[in-house]
C-alpha atoms as a PDB file:
ATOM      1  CA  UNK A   1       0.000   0.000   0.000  1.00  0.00           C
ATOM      2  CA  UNK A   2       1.206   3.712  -0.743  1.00  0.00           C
ATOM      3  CA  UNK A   3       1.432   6.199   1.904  1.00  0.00           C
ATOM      4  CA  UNK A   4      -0.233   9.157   0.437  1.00  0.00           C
ATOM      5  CA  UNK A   5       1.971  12.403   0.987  1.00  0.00           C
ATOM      6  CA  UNK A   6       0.945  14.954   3.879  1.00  0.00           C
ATOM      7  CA  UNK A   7      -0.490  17.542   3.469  1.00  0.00           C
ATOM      8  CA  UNK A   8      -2.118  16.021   0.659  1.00  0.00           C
ATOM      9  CA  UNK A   9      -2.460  18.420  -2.452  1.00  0.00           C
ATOM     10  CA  UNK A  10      -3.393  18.521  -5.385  1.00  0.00           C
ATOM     11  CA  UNK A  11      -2.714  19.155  -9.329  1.00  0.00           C
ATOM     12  CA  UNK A  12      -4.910  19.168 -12.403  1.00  0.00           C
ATOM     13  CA  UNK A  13      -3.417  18.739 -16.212  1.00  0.00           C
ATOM     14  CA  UNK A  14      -4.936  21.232 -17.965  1.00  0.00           C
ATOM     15  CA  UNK A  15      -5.684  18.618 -20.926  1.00  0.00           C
ATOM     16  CA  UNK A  16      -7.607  16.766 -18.019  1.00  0.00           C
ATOM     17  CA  UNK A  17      -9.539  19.594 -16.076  1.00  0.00           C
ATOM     18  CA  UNK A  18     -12.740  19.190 -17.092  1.00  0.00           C
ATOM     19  CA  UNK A  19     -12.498  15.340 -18.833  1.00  0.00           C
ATOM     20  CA  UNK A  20     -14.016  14.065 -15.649  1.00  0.00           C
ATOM     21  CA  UNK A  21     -16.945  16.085 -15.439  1.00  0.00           C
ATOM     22  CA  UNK A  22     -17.768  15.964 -18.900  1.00  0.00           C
ATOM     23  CA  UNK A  23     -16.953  11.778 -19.210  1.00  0.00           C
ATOM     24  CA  UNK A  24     -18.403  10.743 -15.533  1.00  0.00           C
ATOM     25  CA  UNK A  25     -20.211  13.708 -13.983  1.00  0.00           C
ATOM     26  CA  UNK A  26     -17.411  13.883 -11.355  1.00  0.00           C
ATOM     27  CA  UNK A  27     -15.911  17.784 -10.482  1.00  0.00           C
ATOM     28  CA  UNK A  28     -12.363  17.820  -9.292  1.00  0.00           C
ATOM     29  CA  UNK A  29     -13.587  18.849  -5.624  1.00  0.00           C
ATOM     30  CA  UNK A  30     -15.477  15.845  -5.531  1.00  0.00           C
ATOM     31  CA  UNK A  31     -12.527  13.831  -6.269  1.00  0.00           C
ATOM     32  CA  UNK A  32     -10.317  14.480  -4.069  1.00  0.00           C
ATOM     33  CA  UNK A  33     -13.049  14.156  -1.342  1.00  0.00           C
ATOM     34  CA  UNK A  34     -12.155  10.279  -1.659  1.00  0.00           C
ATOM     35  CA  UNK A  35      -8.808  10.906  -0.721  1.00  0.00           C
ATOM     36  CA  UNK A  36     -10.110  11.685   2.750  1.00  0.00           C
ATOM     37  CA  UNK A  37     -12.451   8.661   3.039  1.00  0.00           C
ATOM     38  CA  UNK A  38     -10.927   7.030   5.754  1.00  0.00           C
ATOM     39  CA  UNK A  39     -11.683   3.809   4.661  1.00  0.00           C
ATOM     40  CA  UNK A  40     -10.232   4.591   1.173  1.00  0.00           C
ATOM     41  CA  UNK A  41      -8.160   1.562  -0.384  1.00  0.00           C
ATOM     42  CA  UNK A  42      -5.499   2.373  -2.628  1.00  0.00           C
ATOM     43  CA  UNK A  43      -3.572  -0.335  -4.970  1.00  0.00           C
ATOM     44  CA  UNK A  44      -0.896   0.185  -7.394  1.00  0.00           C
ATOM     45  CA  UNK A  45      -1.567   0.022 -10.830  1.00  0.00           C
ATOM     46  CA  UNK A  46       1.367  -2.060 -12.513  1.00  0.00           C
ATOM     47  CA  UNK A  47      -0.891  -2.322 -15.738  1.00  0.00           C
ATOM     48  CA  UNK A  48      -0.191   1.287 -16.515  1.00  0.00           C
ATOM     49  CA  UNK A  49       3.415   2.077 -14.514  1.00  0.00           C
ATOM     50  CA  UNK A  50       5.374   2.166 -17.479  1.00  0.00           C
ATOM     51  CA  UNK A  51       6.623   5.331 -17.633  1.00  0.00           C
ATOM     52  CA  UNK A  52       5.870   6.982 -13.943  1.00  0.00           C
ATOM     53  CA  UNK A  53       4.643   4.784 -10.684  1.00  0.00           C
ATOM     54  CA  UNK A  54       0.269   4.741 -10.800  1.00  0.00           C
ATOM     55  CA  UNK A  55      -2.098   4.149  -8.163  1.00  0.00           C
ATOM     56  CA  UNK A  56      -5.444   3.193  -7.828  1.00  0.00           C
ATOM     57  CA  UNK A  57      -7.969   4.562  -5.376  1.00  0.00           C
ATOM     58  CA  UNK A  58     -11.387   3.364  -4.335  1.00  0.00           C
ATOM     59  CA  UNK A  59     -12.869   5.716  -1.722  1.00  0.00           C
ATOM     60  CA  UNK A  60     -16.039   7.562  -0.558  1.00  0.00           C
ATOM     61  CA  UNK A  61     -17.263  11.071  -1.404  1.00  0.00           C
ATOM     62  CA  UNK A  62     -18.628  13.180   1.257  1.00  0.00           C
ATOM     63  CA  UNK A  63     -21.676  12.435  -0.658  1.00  0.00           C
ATOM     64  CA  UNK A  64     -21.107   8.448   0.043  1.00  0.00           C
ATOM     65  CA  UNK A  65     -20.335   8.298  -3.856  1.00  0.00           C
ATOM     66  CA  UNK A  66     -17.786   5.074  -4.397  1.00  0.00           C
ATOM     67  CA  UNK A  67     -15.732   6.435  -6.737  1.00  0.00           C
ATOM     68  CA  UNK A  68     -12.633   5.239  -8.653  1.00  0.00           C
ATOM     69  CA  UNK A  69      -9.580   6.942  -9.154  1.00  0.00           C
ATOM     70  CA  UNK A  70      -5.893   6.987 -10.916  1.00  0.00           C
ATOM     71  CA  UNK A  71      -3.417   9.171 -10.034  1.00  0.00           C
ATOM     72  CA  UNK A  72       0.188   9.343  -9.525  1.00  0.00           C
ATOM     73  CA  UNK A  73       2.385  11.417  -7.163  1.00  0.00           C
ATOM     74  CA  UNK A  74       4.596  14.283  -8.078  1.00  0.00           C
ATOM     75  CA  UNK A  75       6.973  15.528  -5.535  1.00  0.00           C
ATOM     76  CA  UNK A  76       4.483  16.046  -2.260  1.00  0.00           C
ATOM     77  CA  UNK A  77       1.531  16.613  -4.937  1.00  0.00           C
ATOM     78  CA  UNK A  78      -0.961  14.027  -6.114  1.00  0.00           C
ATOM     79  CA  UNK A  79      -1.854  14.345  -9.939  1.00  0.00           C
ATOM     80  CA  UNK A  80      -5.651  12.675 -10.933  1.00  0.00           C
ATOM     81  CA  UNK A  81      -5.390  11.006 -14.410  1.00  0.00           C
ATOM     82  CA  UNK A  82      -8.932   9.667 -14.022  1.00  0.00           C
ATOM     83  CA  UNK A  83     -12.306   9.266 -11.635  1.00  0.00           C
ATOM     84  CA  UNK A  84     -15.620   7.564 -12.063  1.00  0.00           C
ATOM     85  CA  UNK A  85     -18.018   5.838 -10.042  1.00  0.00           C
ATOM     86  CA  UNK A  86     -16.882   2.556  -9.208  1.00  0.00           C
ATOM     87  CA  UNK A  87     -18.517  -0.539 -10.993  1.00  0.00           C
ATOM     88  CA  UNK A  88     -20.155  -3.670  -9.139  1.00  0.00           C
ATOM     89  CA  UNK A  89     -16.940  -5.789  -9.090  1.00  0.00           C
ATOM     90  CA  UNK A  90     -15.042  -2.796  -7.281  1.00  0.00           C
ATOM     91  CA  UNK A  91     -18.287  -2.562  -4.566  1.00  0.00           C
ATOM     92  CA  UNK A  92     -17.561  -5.559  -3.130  1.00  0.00           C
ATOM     93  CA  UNK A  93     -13.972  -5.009  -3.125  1.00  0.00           C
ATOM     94  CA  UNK A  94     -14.455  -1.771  -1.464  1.00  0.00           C
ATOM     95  CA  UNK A  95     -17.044  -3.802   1.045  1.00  0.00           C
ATOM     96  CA  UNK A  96     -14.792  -6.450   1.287  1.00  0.00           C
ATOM     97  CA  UNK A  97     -12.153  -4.808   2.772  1.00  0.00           C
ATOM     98  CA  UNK A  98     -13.711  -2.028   4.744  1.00  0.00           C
ATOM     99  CA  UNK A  99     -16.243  -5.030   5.867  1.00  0.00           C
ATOM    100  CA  UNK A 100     -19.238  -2.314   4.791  1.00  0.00           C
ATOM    101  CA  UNK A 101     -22.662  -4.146   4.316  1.00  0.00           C
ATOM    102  CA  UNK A 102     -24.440  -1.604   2.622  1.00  0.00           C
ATOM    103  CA  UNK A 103     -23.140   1.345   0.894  1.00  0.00           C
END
């Protein structure tokens, strides 16, 4: 497991600002909300490490939205590729391993 950097903050590629909200209906506040979720899980992502280290998160919104994001870390600053709602196979992972009946 990665030890997310403290403070946590946070940088957006301009390319990628707005590609959340438009693809998944999830704003870049929203986002890092899950970061925060204190049952969060977070996994690397060896699939797509080629050319920098990626993670995976799964985490709650303040909302209780499940969502699903890739990032990577920069220096102390965490850098979202990607976020969208989580599908059924990643709910019970997520309730799996937070031991969460019902979402």
């Amino acid at each position: 497991m990665k030890v997310l950097p403290k403070p946590l903050s946070f940088v957006w590629d301009k390319g990628n600002e707005e590609k959340n909200l438009r693809k998944h209906s999830v704003s870049n506040k929203e986002t890092e909300e899950a970061f925060f979720d204190k049952k969060k899980k977070t996994f690397p992502d060896r699939l797509h490490s080629a050319h920098e280290e990626r993670f995976r998160i799964i985490g709650k919104t303040k909302h209780r939205r499940l969502l699903f994001i890739v990032f990577t870390i920069r220096r102390l600053t965490i850098r979202i590729i990607s976020a969208r709602d989580i599908n059924k196979k990643e709910v019970s992972l997520y309730e799996k391993t937070t031991k969460t009946t019902k979402i």
